[in-house]
C-alpha atoms as a PDB file:
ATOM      1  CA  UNK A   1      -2.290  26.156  27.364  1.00  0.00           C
ATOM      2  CA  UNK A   2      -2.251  22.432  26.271  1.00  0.00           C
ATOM      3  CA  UNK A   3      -0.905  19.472  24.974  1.00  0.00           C
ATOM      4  CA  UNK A   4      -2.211  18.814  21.721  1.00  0.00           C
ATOM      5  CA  UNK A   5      -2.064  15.606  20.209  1.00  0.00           C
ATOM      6  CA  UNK A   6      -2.604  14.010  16.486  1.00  0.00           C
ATOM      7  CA  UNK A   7      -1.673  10.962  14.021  1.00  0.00           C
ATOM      8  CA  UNK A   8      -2.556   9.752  10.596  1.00  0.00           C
ATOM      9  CA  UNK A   9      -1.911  12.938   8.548  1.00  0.00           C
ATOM     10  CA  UNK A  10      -0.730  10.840   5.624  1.00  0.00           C
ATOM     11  CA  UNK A  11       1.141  13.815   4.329  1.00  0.00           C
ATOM     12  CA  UNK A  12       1.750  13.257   0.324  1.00  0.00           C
ATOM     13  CA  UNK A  13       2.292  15.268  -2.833  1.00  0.00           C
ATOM     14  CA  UNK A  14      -1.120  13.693  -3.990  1.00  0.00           C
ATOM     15  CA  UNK A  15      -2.949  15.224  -1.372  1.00  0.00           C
ATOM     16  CA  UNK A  16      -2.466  19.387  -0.987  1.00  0.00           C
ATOM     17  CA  UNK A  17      -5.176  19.871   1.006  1.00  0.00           C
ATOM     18  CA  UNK A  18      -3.925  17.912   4.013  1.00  0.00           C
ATOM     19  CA  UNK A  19      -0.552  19.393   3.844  1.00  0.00           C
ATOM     20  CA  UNK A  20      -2.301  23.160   3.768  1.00  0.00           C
ATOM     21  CA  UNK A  21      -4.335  22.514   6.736  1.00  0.00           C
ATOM     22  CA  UNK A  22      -1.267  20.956   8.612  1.00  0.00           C
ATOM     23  CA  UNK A  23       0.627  24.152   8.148  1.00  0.00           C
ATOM     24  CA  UNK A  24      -2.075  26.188   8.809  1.00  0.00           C
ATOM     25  CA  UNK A  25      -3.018  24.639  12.271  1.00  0.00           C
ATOM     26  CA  UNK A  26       0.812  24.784  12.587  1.00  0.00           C
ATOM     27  CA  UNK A  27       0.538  28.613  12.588  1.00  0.00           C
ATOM     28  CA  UNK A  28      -2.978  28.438  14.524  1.00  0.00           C
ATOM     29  CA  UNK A  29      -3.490  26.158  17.285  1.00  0.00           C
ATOM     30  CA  UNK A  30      -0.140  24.553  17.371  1.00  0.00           C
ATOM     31  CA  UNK A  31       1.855  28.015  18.470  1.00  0.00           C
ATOM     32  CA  UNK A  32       0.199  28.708  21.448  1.00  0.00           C
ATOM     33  CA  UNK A  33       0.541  24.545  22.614  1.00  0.00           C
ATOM     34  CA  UNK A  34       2.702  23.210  25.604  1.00  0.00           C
ATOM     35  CA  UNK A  35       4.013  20.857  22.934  1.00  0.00           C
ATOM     36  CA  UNK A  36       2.792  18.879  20.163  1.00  0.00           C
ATOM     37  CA  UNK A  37       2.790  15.142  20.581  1.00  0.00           C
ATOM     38  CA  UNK A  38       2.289  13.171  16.084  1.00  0.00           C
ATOM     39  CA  UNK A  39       1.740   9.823  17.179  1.00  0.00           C
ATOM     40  CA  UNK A  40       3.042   8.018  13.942  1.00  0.00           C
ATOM     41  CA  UNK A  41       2.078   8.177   9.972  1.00  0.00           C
ATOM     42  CA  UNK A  42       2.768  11.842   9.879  1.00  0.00           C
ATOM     43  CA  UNK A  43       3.839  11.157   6.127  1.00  0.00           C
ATOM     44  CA  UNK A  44       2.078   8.113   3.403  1.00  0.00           C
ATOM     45  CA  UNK A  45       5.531   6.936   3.346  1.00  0.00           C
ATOM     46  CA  UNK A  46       8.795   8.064   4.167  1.00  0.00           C
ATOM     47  CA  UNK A  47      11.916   6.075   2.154  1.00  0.00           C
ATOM     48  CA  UNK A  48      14.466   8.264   4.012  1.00  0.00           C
ATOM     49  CA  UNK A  49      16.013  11.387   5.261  1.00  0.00           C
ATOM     50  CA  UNK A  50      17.393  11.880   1.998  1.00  0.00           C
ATOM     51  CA  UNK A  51      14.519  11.712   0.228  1.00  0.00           C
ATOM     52  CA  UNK A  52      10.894  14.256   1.047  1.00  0.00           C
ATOM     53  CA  UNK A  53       8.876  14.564  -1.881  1.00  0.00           C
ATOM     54  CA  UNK A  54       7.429  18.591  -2.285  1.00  0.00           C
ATOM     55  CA  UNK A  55       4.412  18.291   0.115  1.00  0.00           C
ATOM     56  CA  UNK A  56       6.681  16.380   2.773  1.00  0.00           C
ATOM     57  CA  UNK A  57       9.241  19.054   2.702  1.00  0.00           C
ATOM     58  CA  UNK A  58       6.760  22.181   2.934  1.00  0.00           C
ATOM     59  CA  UNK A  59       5.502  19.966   6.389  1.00  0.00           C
ATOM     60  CA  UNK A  60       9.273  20.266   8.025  1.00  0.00           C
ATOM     61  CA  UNK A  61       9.374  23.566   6.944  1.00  0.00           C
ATOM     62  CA  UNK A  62       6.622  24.033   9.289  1.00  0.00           C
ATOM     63  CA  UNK A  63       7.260  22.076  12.048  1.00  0.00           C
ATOM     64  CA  UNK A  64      10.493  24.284  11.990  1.00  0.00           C
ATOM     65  CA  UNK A  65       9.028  27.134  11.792  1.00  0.00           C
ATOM     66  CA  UNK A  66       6.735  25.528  14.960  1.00  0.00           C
ATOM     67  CA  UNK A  67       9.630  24.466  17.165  1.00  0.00           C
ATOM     68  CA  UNK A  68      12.477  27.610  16.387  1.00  0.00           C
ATOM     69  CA  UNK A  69       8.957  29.553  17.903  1.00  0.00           C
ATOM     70  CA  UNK A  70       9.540  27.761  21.148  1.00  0.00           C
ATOM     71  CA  UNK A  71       7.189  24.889  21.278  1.00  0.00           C
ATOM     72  CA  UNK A  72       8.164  21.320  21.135  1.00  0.00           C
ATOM     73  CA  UNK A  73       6.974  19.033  19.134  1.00  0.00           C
ATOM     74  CA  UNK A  74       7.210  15.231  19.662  1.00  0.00           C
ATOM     75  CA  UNK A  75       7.195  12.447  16.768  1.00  0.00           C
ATOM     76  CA  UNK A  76       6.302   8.777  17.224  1.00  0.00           C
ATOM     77  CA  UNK A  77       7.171   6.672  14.023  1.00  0.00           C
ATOM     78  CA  UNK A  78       4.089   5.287  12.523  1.00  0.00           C
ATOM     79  CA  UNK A  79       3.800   2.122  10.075  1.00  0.00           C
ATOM     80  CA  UNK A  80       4.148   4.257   6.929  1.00  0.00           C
ATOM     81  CA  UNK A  81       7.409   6.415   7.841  1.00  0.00           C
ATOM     82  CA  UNK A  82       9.146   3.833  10.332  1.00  0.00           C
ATOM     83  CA  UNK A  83      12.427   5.785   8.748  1.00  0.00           C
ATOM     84  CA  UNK A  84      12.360   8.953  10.153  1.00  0.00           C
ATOM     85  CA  UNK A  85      15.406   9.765  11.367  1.00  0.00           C
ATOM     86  CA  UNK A  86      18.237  11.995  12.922  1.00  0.00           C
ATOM     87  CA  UNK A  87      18.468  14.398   9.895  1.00  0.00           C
ATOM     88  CA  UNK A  88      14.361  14.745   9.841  1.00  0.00           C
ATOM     89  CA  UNK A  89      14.890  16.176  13.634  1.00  0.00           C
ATOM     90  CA  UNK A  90      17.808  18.313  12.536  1.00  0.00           C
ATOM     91  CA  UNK A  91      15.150  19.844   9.815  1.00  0.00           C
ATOM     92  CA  UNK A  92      12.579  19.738  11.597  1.00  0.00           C
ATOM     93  CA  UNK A  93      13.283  20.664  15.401  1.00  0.00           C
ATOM     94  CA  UNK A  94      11.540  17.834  16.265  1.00  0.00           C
ATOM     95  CA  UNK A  95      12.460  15.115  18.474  1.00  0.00           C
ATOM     96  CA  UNK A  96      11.776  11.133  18.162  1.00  0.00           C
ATOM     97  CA  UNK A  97       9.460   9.189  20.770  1.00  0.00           C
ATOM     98  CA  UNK A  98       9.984   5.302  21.530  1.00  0.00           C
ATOM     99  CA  UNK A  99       6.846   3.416  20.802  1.00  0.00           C
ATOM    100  CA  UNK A 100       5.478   3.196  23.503  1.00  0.00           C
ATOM    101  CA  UNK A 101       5.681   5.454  25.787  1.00  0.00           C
ATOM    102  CA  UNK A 102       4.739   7.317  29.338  1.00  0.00           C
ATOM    103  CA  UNK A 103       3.893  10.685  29.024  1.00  0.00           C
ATOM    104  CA  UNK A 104       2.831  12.670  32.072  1.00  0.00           C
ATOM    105  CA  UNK A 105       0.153  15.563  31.675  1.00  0.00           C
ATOM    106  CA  UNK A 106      -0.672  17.554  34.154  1.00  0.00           C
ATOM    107  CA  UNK A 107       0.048  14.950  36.713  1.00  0.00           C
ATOM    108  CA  UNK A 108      -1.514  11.818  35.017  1.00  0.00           C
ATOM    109  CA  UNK A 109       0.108   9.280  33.430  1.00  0.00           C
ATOM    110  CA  UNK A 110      -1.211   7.850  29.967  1.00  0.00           C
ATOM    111  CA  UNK A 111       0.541   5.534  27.861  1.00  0.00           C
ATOM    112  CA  UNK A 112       0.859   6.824  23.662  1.00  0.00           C
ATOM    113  CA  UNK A 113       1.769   4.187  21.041  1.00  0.00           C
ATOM    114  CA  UNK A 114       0.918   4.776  17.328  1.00  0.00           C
ATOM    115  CA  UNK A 115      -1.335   1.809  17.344  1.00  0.00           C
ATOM    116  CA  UNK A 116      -0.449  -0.909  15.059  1.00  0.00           C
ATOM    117  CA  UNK A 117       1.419  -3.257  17.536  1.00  0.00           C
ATOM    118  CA  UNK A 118      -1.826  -3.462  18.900  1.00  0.00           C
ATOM    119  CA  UNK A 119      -3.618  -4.951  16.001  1.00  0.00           C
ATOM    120  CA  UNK A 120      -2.308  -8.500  16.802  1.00  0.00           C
ATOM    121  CA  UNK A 121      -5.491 -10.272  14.917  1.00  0.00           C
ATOM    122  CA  UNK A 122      -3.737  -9.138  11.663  1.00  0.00           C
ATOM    123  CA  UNK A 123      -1.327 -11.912  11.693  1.00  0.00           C
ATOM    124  CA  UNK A 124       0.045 -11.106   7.918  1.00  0.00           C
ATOM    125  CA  UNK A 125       1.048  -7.155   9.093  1.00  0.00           C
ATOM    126  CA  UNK A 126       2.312  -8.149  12.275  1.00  0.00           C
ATOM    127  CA  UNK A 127       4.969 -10.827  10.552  1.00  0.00           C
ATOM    128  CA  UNK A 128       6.029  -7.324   8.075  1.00  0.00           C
ATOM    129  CA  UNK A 129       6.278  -5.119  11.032  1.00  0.00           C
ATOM    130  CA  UNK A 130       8.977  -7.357  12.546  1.00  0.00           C
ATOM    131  CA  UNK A 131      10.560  -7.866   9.146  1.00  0.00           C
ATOM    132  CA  UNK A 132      11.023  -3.751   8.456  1.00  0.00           C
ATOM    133  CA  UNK A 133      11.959  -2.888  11.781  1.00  0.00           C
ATOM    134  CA  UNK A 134      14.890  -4.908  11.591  1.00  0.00           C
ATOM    135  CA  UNK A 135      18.157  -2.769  11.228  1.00  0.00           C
ATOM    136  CA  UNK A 136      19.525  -5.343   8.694  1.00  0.00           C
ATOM    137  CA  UNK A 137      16.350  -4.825   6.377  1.00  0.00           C
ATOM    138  CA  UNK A 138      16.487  -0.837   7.382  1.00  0.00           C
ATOM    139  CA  UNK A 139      19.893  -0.716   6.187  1.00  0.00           C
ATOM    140  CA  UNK A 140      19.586  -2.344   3.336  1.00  0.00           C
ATOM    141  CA  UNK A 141      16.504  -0.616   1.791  1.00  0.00           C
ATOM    142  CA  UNK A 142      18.326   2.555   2.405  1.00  0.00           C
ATOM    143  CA  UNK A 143      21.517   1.355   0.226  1.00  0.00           C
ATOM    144  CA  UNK A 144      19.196   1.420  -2.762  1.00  0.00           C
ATOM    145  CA  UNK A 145      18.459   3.933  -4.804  1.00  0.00           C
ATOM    146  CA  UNK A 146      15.600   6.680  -4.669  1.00  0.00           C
ATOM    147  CA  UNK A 147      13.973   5.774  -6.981  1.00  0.00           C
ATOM    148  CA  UNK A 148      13.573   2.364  -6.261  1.00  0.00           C
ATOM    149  CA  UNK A 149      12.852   2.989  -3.086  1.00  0.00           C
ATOM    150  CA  UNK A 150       9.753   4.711  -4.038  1.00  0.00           C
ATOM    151  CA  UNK A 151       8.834   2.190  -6.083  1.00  0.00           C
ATOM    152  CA  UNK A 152       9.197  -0.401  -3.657  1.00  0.00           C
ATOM    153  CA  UNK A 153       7.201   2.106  -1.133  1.00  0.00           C
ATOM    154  CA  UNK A 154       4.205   2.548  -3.826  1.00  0.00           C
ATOM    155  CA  UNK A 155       4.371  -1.268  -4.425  1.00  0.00           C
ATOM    156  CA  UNK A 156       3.762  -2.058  -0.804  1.00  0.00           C
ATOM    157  CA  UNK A 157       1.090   0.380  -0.123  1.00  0.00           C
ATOM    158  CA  UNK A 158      -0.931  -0.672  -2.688  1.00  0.00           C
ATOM    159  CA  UNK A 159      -0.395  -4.287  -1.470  1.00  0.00           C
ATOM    160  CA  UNK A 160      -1.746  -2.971   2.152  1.00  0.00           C
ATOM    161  CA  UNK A 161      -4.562  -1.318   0.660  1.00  0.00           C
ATOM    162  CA  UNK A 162      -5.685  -4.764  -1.345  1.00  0.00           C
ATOM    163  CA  UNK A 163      -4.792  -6.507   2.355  1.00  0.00           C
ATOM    164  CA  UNK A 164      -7.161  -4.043   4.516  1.00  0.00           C
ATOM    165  CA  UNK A 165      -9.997  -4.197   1.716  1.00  0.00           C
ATOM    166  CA  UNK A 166      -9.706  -7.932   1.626  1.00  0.00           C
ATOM    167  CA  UNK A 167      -9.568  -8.470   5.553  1.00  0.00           C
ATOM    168  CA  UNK A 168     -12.482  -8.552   7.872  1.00  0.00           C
ATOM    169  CA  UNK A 169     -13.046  -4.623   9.808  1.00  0.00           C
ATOM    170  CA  UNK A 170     -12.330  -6.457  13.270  1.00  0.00           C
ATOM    171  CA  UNK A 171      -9.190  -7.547  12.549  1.00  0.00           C
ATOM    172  CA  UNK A 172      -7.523  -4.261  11.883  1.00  0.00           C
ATOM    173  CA  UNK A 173      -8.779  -2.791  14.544  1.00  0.00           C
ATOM    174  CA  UNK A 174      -6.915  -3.135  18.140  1.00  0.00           C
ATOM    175  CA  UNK A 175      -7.270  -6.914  19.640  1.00  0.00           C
ATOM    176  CA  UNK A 176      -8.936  -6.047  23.472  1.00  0.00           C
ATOM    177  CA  UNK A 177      -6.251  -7.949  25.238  1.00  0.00           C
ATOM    178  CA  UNK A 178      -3.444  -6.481  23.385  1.00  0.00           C
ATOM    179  CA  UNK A 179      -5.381  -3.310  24.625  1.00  0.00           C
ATOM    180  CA  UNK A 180      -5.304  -4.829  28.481  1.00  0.00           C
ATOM    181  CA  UNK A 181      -1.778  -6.256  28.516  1.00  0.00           C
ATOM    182  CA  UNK A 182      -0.374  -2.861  26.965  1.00  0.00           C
ATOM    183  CA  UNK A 183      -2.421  -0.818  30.012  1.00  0.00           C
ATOM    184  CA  UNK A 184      -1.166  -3.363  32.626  1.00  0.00           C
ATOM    185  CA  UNK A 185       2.673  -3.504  31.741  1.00  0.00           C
ATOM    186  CA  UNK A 186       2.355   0.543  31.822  1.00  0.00           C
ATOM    187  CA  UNK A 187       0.544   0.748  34.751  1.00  0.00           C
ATOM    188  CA  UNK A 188      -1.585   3.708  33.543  1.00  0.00           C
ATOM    189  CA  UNK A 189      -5.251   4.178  33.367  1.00  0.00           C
ATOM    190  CA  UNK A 190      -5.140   5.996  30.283  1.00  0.00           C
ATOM    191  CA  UNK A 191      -3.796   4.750  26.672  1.00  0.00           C
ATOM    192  CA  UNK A 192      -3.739   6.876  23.910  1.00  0.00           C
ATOM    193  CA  UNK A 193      -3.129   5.965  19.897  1.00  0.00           C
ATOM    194  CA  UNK A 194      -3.887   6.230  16.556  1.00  0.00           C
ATOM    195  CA  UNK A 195      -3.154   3.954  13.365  1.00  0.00           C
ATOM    196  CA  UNK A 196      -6.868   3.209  12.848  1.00  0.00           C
ATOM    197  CA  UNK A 197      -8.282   5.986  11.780  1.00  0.00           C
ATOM    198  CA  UNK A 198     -11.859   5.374  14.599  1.00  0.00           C
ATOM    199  CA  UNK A 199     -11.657   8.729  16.862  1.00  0.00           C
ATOM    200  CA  UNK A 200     -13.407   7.705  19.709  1.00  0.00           C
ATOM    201  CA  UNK A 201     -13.298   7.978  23.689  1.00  0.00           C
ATOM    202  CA  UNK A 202     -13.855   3.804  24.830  1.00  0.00           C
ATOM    203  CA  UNK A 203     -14.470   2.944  28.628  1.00  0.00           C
ATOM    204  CA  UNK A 204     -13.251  -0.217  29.569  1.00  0.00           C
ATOM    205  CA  UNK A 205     -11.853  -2.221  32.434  1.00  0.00           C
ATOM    206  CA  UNK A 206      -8.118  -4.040  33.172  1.00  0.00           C
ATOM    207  CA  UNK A 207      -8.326  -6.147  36.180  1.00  0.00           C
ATOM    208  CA  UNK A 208     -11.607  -4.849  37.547  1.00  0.00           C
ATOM    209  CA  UNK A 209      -9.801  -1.005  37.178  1.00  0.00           C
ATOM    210  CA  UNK A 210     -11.605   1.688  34.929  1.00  0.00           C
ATOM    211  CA  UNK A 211      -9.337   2.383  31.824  1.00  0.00           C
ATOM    212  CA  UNK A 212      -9.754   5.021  29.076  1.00  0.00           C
ATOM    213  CA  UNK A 213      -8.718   4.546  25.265  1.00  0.00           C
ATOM    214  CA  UNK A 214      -8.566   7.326  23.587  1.00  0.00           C
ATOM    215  CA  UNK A 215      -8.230   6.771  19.076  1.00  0.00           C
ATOM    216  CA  UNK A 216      -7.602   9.971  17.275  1.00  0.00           C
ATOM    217  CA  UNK A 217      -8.649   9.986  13.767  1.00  0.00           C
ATOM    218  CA  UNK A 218      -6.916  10.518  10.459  1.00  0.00           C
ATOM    219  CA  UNK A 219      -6.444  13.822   8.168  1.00  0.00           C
ATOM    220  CA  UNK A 220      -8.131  12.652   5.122  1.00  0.00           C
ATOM    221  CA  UNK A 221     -11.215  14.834   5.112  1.00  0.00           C
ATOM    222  CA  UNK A 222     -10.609  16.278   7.801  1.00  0.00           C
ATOM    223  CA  UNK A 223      -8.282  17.370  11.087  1.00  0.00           C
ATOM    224  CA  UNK A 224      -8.441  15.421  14.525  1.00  0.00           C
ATOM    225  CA  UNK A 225      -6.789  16.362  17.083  1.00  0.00           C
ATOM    226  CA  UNK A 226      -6.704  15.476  21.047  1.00  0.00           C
ATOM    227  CA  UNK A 227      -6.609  18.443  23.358  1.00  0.00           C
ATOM    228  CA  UNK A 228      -5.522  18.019  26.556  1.00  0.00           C
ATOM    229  CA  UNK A 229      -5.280  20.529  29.347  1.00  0.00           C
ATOM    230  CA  UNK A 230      -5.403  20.753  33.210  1.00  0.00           C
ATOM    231  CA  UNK A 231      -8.908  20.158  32.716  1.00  0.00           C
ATOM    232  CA  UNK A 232      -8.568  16.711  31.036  1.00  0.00           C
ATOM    233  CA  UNK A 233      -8.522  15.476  27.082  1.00  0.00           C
ATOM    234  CA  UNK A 234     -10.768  16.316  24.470  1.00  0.00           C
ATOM    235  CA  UNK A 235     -11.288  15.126  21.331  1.00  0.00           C
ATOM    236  CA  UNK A 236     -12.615  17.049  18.547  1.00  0.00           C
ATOM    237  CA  UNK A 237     -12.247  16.941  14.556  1.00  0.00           C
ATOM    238  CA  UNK A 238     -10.457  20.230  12.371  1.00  0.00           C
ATOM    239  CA  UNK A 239     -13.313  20.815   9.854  1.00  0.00           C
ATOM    240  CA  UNK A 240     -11.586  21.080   6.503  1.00  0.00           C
END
């Protein structure tokens, strides 16, 4: 048995084949896990509870059909679906994690965060983080319509995909002592994330300690998923 961890699915009508892998490692791998830990941007966007497109609500479907088979399953809000809320866990089964937080495995403590507060070199995304996590702005998107709600969602996607493309690589990746200050307030050895799509296994040092980050990758061509068990994490990719 482990804990099996993942991010960056990007769930969407536009893209079947993610959402049919999703369900079928839900059915798979996922049903004999301890839990299952989505560390943000399980969905491209997400303008409310009120409102899953037809990929979106095949995905709850599973992740009910996941939890009412006894394992629980954890969801971190990501950058694109910041909205989830108390009806998605009533459809879902699943339950909503603080960002960030402790998680204890098998005696060790690592720190999980979706990833993005790190990324403090991006100055431009950092100042629209704090604007749309405000409850004001929250509740005031979500007193207009659907449909313009999507089209304000499609708007600003395309905007952050002109923003990334126009950026330098470095600067949406983490910032190093965002990295170090985030290990040091937790006081764990180990952090964990996603949000930029690099799967990789980094060795570094906080304060003359050894420290492990560990990035899990996105769904777009194919799975990745962190495995973690009483012998320790591994990461590995879910050929499509």
């Amino acid at each position: 048995m482990a804990a099996l961890f993942i991010s960056d699915l990007h769930i969407d009508a536009s893209r079947p084949a993610i959402t049919e892998q999703f369900l079928g490692f839900l059915a798979t791998e996922a049903k004999n896990a301890d839990a299952l830990y989505i560390l943000g941007d399980l969905f491209e966007s997400w303008v409310g509870d009120d409102a899953p497109d037809s990929a979106q609500t095949a995905a709850i479907a599973g992740l009910h059909s996941l939890t009412s088979h006894g394992v629980p399953c954890f969801v971190m809000h990501g950058n694109r679906d910041f909205l989830l809320a108390d009806q998605f866990c009533r459809m879902s089964g699943a339950t909503l994690l603080p960002d960030p937080l402790i998680v204890t495995l098998y005696g060790e403590p690592l720190l999980v965060m979706h990833g993005d507060a790190l990324c403090t070199d991006d100055h431009a995304y950092q100042r629209l983080r704090a604007t749309v996590r405000q409850a004001d702005w929250q509740r005031q998107f979500l007193a207009l319509s659907i449909a313009s709600r999507r089209a304000l969602a499609s708007a600003v996607r395309e905007g952050s995909q002109a923003h990334t493309a126009a950026v330098e690589y470095a600067i949406t990746d983490v910032n190093a002592d965002s990295v170090a200050s985030a290990l040091r307030g937790a006081g764990t050895a180990t952090l964990l994330h996603g949000h930029t799509h690099r799967p990789a296994i980094h060795a570094l040092h906080v304060d003359g300690r050894p420290c492990t980050r560990i990035v899990l990758g996105d769904w777009y061509d194919q799975g990745s998923l962190l495995r973690w068990d009483q012998n320790g994490p591994e990461l590995k990719s879910l050929p499509r």
